[in-house]
Protein backbone atom coordinates (compact mmCIF):
# COMPACT_ATOMS: atom_id res chain seq x y z
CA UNK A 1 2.52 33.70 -46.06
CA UNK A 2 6.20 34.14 -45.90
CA UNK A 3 8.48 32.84 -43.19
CA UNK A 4 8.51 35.46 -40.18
CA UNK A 5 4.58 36.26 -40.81
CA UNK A 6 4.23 32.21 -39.83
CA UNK A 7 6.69 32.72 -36.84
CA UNK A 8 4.81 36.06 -35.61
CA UNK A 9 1.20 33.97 -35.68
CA UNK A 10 2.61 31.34 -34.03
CA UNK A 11 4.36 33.25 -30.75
CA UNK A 12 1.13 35.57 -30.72
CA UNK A 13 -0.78 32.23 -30.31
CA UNK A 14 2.04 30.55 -27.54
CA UNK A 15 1.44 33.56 -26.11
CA UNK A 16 -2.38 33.53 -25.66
CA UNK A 17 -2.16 30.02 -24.77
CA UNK A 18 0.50 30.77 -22.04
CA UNK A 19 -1.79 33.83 -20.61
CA UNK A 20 -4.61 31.18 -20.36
CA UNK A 21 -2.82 28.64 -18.45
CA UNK A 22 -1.29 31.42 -15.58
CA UNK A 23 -3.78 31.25 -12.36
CA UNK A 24 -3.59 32.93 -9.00
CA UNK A 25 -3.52 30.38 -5.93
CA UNK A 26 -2.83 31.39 -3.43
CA UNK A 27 -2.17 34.90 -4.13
CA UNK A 28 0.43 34.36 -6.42
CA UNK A 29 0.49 33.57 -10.71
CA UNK A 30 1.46 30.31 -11.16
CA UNK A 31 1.86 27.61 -13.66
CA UNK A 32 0.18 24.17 -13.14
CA UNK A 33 3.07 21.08 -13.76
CA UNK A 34 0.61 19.28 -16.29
CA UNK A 35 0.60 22.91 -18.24
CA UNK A 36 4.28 23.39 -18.17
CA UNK A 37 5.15 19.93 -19.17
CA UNK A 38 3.18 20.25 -22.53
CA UNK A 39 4.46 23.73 -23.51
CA UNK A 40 8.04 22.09 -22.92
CA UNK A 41 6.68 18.83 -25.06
CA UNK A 42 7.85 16.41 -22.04
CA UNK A 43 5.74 13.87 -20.54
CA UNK A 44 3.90 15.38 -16.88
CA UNK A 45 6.05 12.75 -15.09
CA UNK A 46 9.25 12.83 -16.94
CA UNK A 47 9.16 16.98 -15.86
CA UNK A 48 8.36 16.21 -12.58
CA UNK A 49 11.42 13.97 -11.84
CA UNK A 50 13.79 16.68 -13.59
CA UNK A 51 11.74 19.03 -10.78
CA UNK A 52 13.23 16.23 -8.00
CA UNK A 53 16.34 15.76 -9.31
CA UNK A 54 16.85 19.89 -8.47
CA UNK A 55 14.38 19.65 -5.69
CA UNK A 56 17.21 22.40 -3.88
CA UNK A 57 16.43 24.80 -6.92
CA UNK A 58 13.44 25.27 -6.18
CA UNK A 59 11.94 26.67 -2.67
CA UNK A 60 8.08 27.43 -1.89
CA UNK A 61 7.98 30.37 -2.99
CA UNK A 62 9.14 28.96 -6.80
CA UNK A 63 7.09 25.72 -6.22
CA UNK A 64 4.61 24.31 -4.43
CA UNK A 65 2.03 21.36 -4.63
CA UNK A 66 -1.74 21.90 -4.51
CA UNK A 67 -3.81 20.43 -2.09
CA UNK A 68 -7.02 18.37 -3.15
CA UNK A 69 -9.35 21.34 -2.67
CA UNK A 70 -7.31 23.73 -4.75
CA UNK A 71 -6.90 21.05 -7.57
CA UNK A 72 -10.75 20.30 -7.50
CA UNK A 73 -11.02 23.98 -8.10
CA UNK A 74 -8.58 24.36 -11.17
CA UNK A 75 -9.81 21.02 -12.80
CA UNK A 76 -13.70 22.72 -12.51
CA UNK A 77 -12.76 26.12 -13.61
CA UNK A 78 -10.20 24.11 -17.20
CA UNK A 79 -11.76 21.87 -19.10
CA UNK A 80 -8.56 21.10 -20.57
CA UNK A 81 -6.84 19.93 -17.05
CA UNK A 82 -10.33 17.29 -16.46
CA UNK A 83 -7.26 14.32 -16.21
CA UNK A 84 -5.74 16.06 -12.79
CA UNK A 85 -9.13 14.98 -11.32
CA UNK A 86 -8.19 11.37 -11.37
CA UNK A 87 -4.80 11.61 -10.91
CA UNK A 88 -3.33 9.60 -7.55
CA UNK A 89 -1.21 12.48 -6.98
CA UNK A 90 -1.50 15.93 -6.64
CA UNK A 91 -0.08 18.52 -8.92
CA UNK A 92 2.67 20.96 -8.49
CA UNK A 93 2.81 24.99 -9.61
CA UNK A 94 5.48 26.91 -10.29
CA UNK A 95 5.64 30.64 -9.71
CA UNK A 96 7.56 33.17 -11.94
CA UNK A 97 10.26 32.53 -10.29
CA UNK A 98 10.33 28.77 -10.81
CA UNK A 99 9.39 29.01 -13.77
CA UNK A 100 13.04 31.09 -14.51
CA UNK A 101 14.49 28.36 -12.49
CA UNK A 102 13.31 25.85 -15.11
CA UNK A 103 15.44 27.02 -17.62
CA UNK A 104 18.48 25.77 -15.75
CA UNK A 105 16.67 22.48 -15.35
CA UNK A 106 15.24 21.86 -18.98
CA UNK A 107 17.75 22.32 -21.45
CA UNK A 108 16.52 21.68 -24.99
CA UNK A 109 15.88 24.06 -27.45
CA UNK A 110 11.92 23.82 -26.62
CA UNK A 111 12.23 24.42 -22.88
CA UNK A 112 14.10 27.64 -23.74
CA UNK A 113 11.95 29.16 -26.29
CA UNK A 114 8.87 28.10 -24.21
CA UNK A 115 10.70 29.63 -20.84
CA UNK A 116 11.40 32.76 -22.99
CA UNK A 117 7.52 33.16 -23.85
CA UNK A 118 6.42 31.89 -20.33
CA UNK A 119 8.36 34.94 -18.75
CA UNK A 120 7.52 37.47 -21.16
CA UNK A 121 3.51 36.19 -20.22
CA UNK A 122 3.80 36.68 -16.58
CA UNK A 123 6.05 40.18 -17.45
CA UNK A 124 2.43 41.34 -19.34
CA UNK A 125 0.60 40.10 -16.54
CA UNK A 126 2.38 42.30 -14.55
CA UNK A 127 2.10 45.56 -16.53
CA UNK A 128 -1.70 45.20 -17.25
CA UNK A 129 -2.02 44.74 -13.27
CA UNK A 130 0.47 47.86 -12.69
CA UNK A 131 -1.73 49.62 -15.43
CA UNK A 132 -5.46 48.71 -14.02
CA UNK A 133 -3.32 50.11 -10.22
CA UNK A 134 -2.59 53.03 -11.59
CA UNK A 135 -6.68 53.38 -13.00
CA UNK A 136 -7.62 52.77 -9.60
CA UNK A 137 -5.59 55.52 -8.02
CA UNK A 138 -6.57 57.92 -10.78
CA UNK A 139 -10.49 56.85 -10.07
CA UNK A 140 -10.05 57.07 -6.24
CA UNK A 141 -8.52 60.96 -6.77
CA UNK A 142 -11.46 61.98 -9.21
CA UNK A 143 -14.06 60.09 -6.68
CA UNK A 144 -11.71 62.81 -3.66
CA UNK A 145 -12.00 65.52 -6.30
CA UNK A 146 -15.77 65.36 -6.68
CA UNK A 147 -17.28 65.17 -3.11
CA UNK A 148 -14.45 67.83 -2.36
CA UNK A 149 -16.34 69.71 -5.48
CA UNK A 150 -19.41 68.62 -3.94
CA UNK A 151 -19.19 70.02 -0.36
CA UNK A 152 -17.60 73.83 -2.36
CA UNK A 153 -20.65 73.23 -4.83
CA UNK A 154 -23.23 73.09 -1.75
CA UNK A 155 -21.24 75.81 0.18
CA UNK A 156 -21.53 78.56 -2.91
CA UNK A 157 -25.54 77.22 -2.91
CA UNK A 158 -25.60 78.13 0.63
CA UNK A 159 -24.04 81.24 0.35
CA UNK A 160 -26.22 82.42 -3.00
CA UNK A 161 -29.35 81.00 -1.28
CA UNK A 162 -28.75 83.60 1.68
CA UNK A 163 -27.64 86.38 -0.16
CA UNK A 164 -30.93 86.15 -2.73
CA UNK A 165 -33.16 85.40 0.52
CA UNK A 166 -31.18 87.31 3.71
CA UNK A 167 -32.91 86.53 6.66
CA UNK A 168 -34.27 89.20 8.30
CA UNK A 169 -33.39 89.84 11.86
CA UNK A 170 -35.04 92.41 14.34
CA UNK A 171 -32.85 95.37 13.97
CA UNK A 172 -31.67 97.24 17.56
CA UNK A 173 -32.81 100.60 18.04
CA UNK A 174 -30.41 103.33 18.04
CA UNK A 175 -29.87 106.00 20.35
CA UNK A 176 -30.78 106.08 23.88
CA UNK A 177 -32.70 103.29 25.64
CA UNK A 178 -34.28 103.26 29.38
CA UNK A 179 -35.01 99.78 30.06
CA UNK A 180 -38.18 100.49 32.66
């Protein structure tokens, strides 16, 4: 296998791995500290005090730590994350946005590439949720379209159904009438 063939495998695999490690808590994708911290090839708590150190970089809405129910979730649903269950503290998660922020936090070479992939995961994300939106209109207007076809369907029946059996009514005489 030649040189870019090796490169390709390898940021189609990042990739998969990075798409595995994005959950939503909260209502929002985010990346779990413990997650990030490999990918970057730092130590959890070395990546954690870089995270202090810039603690003004990063708001809520780019970071926020888990509470024990949330991590007792995440560490049942990942097998790989089975050490956050004994941890004495409670993990942090970083949203798209903090994950961007990262890059001005992490320099090396790693944390770059890694950021690079990281935001081109959640961008995916993203798209495949804009594209299964846009499914769910389309399915919503054909689900209008047919009981709209439905009620015109059972309105032609109506109308066949009385012209192939009229009803007959008592027809008025015409002429003169002396009502006794």
């Amino acid at each position: 296998m030649d040189k870019n063939k090796e490169i390709k495998v390898e940021v189609e695999q990042t990739e998969d791995v990075i798409k595995q490690r994005i959950f939503i808590i909260r209502g929002q994708k985010v990346m779990i500290d413990t997650d990030l911290a490999e990918l970057y090839g730092v130590v959890t708590k070395r990546f954690n005090e870089q995270v202090k150190r810039n603690k003004d970089r990063f708001p809520e809405d780019f970071m926020f730590q888990l509470d024990a129910d949330e991590r007792d979730e995440v560490v049942a649903n990942c097998d790989h994350l089975l050490k956050l269950k004994f941890s004495h503290s409670l993990p942090y998660v970083f949203t798209e946005h903090g994950v961007a922020m990262l890059s001005s936090v992490l320099n090396s070479q790693r944390a770059i590439q890694m950021n690079i992939f990281i935001i081109r995961a959640f961008i995916k994300m993203r798209e495949n949720l804009n594209h299964y939106n846009d499914l769910a209109i389309k399915i919503g207007e054909i689900e209008v379209r047919q009981i709209h076809d439905h009620h015109m369907l059972k309105n032609v029946h109506d109308v066949v159904k009385h012209l192939i059996n009229p009803i007959e009514k008592p027809r008025k005489r015409v002429g003169f009438n002396i009502n006794e």
